[in-house]
C-alpha atoms as a PDB file:
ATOM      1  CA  UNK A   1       1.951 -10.126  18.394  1.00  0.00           C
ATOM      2  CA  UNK A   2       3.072 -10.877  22.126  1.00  0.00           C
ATOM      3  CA  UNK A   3       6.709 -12.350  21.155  1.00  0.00           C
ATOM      4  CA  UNK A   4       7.516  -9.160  19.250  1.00  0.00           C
ATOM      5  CA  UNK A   5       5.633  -6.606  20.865  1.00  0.00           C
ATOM      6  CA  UNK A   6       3.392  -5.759  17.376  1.00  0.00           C
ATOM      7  CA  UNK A   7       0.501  -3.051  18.782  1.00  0.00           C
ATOM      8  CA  UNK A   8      -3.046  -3.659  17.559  1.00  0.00           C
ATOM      9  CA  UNK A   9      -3.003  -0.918  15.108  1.00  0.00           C
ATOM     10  CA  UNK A  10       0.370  -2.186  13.551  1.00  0.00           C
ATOM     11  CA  UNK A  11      -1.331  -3.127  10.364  1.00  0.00           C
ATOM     12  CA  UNK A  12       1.655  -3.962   7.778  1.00  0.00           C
ATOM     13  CA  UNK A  13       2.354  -6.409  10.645  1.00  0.00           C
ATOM     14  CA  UNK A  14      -0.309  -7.798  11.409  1.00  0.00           C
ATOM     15  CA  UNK A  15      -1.144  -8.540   7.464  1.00  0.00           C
ATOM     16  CA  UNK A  16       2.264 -10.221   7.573  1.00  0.00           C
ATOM     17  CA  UNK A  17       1.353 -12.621  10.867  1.00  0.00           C
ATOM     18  CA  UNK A  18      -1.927 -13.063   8.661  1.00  0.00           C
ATOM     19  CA  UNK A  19       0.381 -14.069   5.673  1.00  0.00           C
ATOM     20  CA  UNK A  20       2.176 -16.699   7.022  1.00  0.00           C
ATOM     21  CA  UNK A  21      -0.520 -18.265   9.459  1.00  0.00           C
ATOM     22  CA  UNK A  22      -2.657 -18.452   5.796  1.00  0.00           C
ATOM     23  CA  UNK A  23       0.389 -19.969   3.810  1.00  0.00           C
ATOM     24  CA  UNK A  24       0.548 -22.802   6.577  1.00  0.00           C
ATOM     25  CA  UNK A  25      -2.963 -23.287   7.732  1.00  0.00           C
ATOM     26  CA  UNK A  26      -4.072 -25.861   5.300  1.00  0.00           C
ATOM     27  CA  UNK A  27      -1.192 -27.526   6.077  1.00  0.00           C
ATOM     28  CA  UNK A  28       0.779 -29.326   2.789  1.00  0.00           C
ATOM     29  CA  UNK A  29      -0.526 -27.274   0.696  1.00  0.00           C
ATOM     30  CA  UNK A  30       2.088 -25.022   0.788  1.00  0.00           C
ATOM     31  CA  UNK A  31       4.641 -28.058   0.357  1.00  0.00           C
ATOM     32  CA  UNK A  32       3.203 -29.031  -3.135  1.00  0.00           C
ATOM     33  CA  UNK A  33       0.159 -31.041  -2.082  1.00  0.00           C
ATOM     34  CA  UNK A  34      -2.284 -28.690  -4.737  1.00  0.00           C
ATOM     35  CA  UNK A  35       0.177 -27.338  -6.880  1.00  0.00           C
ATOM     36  CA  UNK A  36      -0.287 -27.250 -10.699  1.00  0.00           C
ATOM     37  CA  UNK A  37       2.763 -29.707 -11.540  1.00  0.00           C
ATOM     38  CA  UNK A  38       1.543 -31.611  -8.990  1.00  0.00           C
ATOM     39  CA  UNK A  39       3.083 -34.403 -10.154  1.00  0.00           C
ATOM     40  CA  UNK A  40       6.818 -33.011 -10.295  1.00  0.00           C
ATOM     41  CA  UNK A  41       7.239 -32.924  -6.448  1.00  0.00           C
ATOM     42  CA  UNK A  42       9.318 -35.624  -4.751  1.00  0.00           C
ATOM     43  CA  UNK A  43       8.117 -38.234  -2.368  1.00  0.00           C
ATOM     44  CA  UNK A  44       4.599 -36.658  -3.049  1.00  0.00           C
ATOM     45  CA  UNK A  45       2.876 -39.924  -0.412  1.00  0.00           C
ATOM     46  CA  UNK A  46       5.437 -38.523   2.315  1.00  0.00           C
ATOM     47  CA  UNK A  47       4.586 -34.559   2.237  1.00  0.00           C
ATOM     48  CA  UNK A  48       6.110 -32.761   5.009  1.00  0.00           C
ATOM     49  CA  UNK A  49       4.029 -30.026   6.390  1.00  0.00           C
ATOM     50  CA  UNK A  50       5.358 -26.089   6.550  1.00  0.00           C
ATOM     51  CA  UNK A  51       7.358 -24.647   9.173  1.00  0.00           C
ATOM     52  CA  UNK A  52       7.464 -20.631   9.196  1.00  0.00           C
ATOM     53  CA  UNK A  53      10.065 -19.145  11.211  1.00  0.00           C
ATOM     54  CA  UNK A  54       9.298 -15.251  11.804  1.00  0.00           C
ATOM     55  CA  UNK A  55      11.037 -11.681  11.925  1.00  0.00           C
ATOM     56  CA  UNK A  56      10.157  -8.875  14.172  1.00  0.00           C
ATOM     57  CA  UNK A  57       9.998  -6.998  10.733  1.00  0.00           C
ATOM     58  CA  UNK A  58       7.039  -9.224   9.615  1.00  0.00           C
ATOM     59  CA  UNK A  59       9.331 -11.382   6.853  1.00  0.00           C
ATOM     60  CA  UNK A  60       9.428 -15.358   7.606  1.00  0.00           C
ATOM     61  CA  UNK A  61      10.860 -17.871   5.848  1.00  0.00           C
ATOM     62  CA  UNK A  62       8.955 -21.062   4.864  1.00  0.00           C
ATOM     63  CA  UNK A  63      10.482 -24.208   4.895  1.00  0.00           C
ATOM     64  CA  UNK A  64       9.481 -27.875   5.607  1.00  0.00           C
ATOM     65  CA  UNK A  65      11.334 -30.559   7.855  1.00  0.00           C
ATOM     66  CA  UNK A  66      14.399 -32.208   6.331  1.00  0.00           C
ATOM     67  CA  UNK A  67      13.806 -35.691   4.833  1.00  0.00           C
ATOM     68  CA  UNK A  68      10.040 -35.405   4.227  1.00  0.00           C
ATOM     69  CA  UNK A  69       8.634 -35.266   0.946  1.00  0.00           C
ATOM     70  CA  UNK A  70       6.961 -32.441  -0.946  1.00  0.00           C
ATOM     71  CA  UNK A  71       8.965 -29.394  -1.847  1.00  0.00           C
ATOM     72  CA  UNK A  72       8.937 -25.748  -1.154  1.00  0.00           C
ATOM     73  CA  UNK A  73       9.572 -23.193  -4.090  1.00  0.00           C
ATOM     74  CA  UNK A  74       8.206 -19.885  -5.352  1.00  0.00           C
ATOM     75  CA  UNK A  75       5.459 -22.047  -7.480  1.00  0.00           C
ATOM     76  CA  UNK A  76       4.125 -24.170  -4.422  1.00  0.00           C
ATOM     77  CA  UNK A  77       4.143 -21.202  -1.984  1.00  0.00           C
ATOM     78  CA  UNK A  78       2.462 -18.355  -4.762  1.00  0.00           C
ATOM     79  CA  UNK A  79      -0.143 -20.899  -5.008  1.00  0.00           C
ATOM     80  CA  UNK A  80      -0.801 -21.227  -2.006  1.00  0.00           C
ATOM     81  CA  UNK A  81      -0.470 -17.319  -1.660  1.00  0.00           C
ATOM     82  CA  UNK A  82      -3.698 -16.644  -3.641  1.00  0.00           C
ATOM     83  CA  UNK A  83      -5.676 -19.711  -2.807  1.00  0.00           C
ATOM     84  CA  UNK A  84      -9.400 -19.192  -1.371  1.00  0.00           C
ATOM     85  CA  UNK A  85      -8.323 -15.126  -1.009  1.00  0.00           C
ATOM     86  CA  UNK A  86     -10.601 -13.551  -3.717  1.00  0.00           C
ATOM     87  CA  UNK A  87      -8.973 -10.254  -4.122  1.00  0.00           C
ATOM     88  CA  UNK A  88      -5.264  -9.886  -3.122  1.00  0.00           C
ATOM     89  CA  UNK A  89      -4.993  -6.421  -2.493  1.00  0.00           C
ATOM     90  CA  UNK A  90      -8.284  -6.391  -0.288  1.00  0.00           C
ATOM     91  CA  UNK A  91      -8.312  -9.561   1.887  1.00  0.00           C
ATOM     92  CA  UNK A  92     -10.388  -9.107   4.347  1.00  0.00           C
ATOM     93  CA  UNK A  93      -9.492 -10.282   8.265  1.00  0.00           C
ATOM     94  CA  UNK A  94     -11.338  -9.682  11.546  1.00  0.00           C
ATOM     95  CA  UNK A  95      -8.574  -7.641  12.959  1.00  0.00           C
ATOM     96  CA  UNK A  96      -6.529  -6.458   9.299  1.00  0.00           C
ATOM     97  CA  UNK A  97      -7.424  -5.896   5.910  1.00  0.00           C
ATOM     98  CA  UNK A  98      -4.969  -7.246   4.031  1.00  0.00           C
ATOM     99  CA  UNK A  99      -2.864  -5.903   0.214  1.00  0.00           C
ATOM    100  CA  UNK A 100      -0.938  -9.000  -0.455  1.00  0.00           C
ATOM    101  CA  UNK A 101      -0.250  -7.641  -4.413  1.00  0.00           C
ATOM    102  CA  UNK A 102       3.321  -6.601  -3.440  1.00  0.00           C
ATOM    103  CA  UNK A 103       4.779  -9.484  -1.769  1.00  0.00           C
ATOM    104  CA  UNK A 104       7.782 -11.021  -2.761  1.00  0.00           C
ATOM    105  CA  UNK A 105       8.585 -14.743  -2.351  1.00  0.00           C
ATOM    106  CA  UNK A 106      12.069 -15.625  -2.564  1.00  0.00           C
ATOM    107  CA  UNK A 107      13.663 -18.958  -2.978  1.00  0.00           C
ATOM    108  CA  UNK A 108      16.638 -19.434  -0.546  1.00  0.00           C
ATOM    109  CA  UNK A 109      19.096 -21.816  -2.388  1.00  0.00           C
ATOM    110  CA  UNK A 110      21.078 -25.153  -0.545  1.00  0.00           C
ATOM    111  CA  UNK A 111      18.121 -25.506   1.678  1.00  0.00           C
ATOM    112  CA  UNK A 112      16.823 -29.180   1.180  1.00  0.00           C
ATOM    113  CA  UNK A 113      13.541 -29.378   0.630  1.00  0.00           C
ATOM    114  CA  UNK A 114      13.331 -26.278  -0.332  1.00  0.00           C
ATOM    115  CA  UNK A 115      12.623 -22.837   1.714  1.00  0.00           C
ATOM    116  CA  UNK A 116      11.420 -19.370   0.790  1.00  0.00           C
ATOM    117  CA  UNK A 117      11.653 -16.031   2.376  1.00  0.00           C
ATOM    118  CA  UNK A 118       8.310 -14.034   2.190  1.00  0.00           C
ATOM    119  CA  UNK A 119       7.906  -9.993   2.658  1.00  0.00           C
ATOM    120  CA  UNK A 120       5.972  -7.320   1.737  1.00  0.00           C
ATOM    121  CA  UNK A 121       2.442  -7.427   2.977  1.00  0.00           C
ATOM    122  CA  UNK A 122       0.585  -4.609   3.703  1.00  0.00           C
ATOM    123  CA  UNK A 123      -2.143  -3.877   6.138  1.00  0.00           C
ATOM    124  CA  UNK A 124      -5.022  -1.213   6.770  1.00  0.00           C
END
């Protein structure tokens, strides 16, 4: 909120700030370490742990260090998305209540590892 100056009742932001601290809070998760086709991802013993990098607009792109294992796509991140959340369009936060049924998760190509751009959370 500080860095970009986001005001207390900014509420789209603040469900996106929510977004991508959920996406990376249980750390590899969002690398492949629960998802479905578990067994797909590369180097699954060496998981590298998410990195978000985030836009004054509320959008971030998810990534992972370069040379770890694990793998960042739409799958591994959408699972991630709705994991533990109960309702998507109603997840409730101390400070936002969050509508996560319109985001959009978007795989950048040539990024190794993997990476994703995320947008389109909504707050009240």
């Amino acid at each position: 909120m500080h860095s970009f100056g986001w005001k207390r009742d900014s509420y789209d932001l603040l469900a996106a700030g929510s977004l991508a601290g959920h996406l990376i809070e249980c750390g590899a998760q969002s690398t492949g370490g629960i998802f479905t086709d578990w067994h797909t991802i590369p180097d699954w013993d060496r998981m590298g742990f998410p990195v978000v990098e985030c836009s004054a607009d509320g959008s971030f792109v998810l990534s992972k260090p370069p040379g770890t294992g694990g793998l960042v796509s739409f799958g591994t991140v959408a699972e991630q998305l709705v994991y533990e959340i109960a309702d998507p369009r109603r997840y409730l936060l101390p400070d936002v209540t969050c509508d996560f049924s319109q985001v959009v998760v978007t795989e950048i190509p040539g990024v190794e590892g993997g990476a994703v751009c995320v947008s389109g959370a909504k707050g009240f």
